[in-house]
N, C-alpha and C. Protein backbone atom coordinates (compact mmCIF):
# COMPACT_ATOMS: atom_id res chain seq x y z
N UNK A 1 -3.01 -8.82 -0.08
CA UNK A 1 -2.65 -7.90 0.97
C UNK A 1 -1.16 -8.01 1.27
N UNK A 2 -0.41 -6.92 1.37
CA UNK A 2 0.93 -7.00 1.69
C UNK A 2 1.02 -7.02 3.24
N UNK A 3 2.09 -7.76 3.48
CA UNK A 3 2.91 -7.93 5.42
C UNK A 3 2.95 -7.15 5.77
N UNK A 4 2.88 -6.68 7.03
CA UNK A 4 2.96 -5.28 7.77
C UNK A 4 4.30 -5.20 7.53
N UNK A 5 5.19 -6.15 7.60
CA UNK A 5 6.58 -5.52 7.08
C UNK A 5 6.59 -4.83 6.13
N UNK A 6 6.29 -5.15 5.00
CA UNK A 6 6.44 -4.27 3.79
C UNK A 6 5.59 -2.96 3.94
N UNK A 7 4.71 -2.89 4.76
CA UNK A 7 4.54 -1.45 4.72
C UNK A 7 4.63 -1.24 5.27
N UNK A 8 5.34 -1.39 6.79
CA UNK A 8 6.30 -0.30 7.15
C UNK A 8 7.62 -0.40 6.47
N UNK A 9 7.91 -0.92 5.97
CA UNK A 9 9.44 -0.64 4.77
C UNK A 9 9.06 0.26 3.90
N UNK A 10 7.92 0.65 3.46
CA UNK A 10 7.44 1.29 2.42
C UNK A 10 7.07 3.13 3.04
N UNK A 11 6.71 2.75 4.76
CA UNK A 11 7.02 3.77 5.23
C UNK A 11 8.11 4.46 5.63
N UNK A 12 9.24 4.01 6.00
CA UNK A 12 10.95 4.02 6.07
C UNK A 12 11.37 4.47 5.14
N UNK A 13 11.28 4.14 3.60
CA UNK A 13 12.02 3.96 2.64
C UNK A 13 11.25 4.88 1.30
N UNK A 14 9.94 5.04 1.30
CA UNK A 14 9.74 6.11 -0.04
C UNK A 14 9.03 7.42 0.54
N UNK A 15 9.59 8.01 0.11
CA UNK A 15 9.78 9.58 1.20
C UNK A 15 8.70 10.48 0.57
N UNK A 16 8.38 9.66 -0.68
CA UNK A 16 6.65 10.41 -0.70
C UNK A 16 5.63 10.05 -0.26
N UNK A 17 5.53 8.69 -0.20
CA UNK A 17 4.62 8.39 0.76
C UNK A 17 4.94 8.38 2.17
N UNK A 18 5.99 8.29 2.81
CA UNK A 18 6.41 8.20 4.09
C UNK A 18 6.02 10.01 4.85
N UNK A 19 6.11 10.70 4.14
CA UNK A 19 5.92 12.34 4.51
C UNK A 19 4.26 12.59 4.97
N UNK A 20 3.62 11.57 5.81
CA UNK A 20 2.30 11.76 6.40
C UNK A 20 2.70 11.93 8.25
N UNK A 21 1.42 11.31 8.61
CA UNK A 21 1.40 10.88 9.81
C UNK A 21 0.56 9.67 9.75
N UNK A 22 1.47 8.77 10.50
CA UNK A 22 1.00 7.22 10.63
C UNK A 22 0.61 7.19 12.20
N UNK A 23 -0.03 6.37 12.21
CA UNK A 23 -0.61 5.45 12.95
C UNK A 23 -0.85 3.92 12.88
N UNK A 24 -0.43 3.55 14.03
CA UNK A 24 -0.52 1.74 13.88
C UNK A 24 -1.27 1.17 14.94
N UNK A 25 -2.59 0.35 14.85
CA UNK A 25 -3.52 -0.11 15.58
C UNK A 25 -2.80 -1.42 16.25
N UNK A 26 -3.17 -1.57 16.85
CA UNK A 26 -2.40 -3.20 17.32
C UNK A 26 -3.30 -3.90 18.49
N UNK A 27 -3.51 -4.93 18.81
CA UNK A 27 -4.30 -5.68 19.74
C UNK A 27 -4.10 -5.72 20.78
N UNK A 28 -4.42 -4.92 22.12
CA UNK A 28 -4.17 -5.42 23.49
C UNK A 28 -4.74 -6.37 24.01
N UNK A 29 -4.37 -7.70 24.40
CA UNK A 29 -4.61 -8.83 24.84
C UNK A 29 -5.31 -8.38 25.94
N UNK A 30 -4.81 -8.09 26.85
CA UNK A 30 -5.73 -7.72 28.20
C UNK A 30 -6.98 -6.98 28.25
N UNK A 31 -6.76 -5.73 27.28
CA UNK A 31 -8.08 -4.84 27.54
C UNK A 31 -8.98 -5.31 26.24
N UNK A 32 -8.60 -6.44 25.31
CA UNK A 32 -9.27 -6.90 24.41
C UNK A 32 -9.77 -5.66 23.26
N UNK A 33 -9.08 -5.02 23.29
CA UNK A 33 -9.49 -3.72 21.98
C UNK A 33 -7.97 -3.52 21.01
N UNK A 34 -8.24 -2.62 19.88
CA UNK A 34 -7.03 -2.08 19.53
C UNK A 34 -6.83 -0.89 20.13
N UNK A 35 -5.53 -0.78 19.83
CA UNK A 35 -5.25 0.42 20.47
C UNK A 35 -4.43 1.53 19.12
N UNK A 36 -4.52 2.56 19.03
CA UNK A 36 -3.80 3.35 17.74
C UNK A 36 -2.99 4.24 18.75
N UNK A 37 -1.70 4.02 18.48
CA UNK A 37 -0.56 4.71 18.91
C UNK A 37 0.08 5.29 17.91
N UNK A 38 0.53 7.16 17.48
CA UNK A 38 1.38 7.54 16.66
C UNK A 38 2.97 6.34 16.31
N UNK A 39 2.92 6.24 14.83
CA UNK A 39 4.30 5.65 14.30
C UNK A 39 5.37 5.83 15.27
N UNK A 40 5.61 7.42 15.24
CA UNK A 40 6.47 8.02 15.97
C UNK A 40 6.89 7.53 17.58
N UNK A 41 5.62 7.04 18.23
CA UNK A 41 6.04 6.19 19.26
C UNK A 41 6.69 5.63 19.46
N UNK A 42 7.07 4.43 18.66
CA UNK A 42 7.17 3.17 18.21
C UNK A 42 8.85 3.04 18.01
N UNK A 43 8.99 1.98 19.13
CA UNK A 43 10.39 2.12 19.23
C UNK A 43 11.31 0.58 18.13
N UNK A 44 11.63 0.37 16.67
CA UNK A 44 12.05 -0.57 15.79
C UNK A 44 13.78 -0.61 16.50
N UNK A 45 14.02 -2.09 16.95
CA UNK A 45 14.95 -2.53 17.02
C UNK A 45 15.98 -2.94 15.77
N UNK A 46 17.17 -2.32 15.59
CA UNK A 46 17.91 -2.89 14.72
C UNK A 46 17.91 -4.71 14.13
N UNK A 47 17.41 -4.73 13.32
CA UNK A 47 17.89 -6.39 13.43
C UNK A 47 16.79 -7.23 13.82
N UNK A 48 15.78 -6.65 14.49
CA UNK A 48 14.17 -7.32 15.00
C UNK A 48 13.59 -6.68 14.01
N UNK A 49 13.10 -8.03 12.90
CA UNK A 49 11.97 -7.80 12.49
C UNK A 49 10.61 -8.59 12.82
N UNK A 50 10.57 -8.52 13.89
CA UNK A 50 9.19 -9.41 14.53
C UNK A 50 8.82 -9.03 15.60
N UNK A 51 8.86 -7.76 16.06
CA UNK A 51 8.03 -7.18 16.95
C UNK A 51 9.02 -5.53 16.95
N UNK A 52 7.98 -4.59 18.66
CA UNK A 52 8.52 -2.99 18.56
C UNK A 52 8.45 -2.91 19.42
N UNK A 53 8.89 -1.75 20.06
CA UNK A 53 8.79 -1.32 21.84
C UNK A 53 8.11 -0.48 21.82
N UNK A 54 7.29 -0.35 22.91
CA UNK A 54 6.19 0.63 22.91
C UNK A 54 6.61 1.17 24.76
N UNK A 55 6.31 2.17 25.30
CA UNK A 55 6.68 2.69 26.42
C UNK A 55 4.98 3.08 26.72
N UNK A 56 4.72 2.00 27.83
CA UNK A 56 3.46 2.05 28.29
C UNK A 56 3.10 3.64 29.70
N UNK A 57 2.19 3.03 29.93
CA UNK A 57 1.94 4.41 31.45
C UNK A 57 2.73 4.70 32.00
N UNK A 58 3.73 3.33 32.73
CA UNK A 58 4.27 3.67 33.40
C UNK A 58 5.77 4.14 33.38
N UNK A 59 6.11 4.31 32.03
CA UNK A 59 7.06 4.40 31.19
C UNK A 59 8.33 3.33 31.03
N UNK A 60 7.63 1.94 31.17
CA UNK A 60 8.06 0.88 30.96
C UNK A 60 7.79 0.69 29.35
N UNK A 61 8.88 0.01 28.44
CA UNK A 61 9.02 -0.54 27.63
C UNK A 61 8.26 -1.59 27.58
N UNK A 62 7.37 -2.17 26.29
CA UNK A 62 6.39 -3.46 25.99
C UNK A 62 6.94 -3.58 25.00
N UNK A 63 7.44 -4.89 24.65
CA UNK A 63 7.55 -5.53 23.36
C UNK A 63 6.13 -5.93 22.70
N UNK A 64 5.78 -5.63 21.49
CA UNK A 64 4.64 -5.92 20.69
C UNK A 64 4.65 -6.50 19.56
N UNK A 65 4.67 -7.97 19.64
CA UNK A 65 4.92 -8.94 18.09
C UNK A 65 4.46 -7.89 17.19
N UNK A 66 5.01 -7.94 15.85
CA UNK A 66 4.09 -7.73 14.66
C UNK A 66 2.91 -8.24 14.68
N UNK A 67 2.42 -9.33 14.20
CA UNK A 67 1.65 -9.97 14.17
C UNK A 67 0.08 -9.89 15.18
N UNK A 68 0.44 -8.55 16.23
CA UNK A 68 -0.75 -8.06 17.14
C UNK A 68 -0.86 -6.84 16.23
N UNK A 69 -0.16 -6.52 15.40
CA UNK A 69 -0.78 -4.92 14.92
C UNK A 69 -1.88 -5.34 13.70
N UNK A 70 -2.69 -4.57 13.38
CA UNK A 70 -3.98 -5.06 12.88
C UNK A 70 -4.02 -3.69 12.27
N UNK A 71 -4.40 -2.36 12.11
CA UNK A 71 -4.19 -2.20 11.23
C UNK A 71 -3.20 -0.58 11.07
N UNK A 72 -3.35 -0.18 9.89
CA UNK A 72 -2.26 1.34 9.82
C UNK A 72 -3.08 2.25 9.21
N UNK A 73 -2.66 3.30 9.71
CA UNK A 73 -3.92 4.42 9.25
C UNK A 73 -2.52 5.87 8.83
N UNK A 74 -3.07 6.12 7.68
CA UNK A 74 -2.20 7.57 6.80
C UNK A 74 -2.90 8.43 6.80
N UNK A 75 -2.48 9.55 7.61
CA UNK A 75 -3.12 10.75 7.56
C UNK A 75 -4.98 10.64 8.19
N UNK A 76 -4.57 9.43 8.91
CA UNK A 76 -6.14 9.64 9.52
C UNK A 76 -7.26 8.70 8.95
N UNK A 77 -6.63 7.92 7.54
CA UNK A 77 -7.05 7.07 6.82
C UNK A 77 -6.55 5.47 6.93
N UNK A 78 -7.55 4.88 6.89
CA UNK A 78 -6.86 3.39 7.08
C UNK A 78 -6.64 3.25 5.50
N UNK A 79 -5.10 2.68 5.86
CA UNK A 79 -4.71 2.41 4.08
C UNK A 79 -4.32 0.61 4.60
N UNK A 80 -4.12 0.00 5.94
CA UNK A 80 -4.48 -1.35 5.59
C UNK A 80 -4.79 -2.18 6.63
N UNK A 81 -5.16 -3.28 6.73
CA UNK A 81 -5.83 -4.02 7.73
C UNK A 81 -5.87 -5.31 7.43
N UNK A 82 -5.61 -5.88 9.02
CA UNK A 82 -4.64 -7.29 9.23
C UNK A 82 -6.82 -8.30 8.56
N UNK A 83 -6.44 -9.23 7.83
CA UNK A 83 -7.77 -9.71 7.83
C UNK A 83 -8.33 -10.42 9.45
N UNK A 84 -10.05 -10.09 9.10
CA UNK A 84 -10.31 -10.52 10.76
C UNK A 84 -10.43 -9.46 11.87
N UNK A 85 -9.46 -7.79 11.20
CA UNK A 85 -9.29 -7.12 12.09
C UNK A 85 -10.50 -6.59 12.66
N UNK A 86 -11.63 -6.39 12.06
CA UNK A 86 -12.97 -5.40 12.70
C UNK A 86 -13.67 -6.28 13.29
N UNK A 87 -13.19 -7.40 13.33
CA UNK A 87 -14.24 -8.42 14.60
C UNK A 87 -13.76 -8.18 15.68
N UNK A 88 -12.66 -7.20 16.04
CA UNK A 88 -12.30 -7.20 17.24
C UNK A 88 -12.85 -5.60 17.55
N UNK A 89 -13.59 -5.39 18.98
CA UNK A 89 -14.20 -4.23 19.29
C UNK A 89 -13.14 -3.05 19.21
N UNK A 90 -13.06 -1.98 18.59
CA UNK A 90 -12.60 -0.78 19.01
C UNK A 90 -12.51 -0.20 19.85
């Protein structure tokens, strides 16, 4: 299985596969589910490669390790998933 880094580098960087719509699942600690937020959300810091900003309800900024996103879905399809990920409720 490849790092979520590499595929989102793989989404960034090859413009045939990158030409979908992504989605990235990731773990909310509190409400104990994943959650799938459009790519496009998703705010990548220059220079941080170990987490993203996400702009919650209240339109506050959340930092979100990598390592909570679990899995990525192309075009509506899961193309990958953190192992372990479906033991956690949807």
């Amino acid at each position: 299985m490849q790092p979520i880094d590499k595929v989102l580098n793989r989404i960034k960087w090859d413009r045939s596969f990158g030409d979908a719509l992504f989605e990235i699942g990731y773990y909310d600690r509190v409400e104990d589910i994943i959650v799938r937020r459009p790519l496009a959300d998703l705010l990548f810091e220059p220079g941080n490669k170990e987490s993203f900003l996400l702009m919650d309800m209240e339109g506050i900024y959340q930092r979100i390790p990598l390592h909570r996103v679990r899995e990525v879905y192309r075009n509506g399809e899961l193309i990958w998933q953190r192992p372990g990920a479906s033991e956690i409720s949807p």
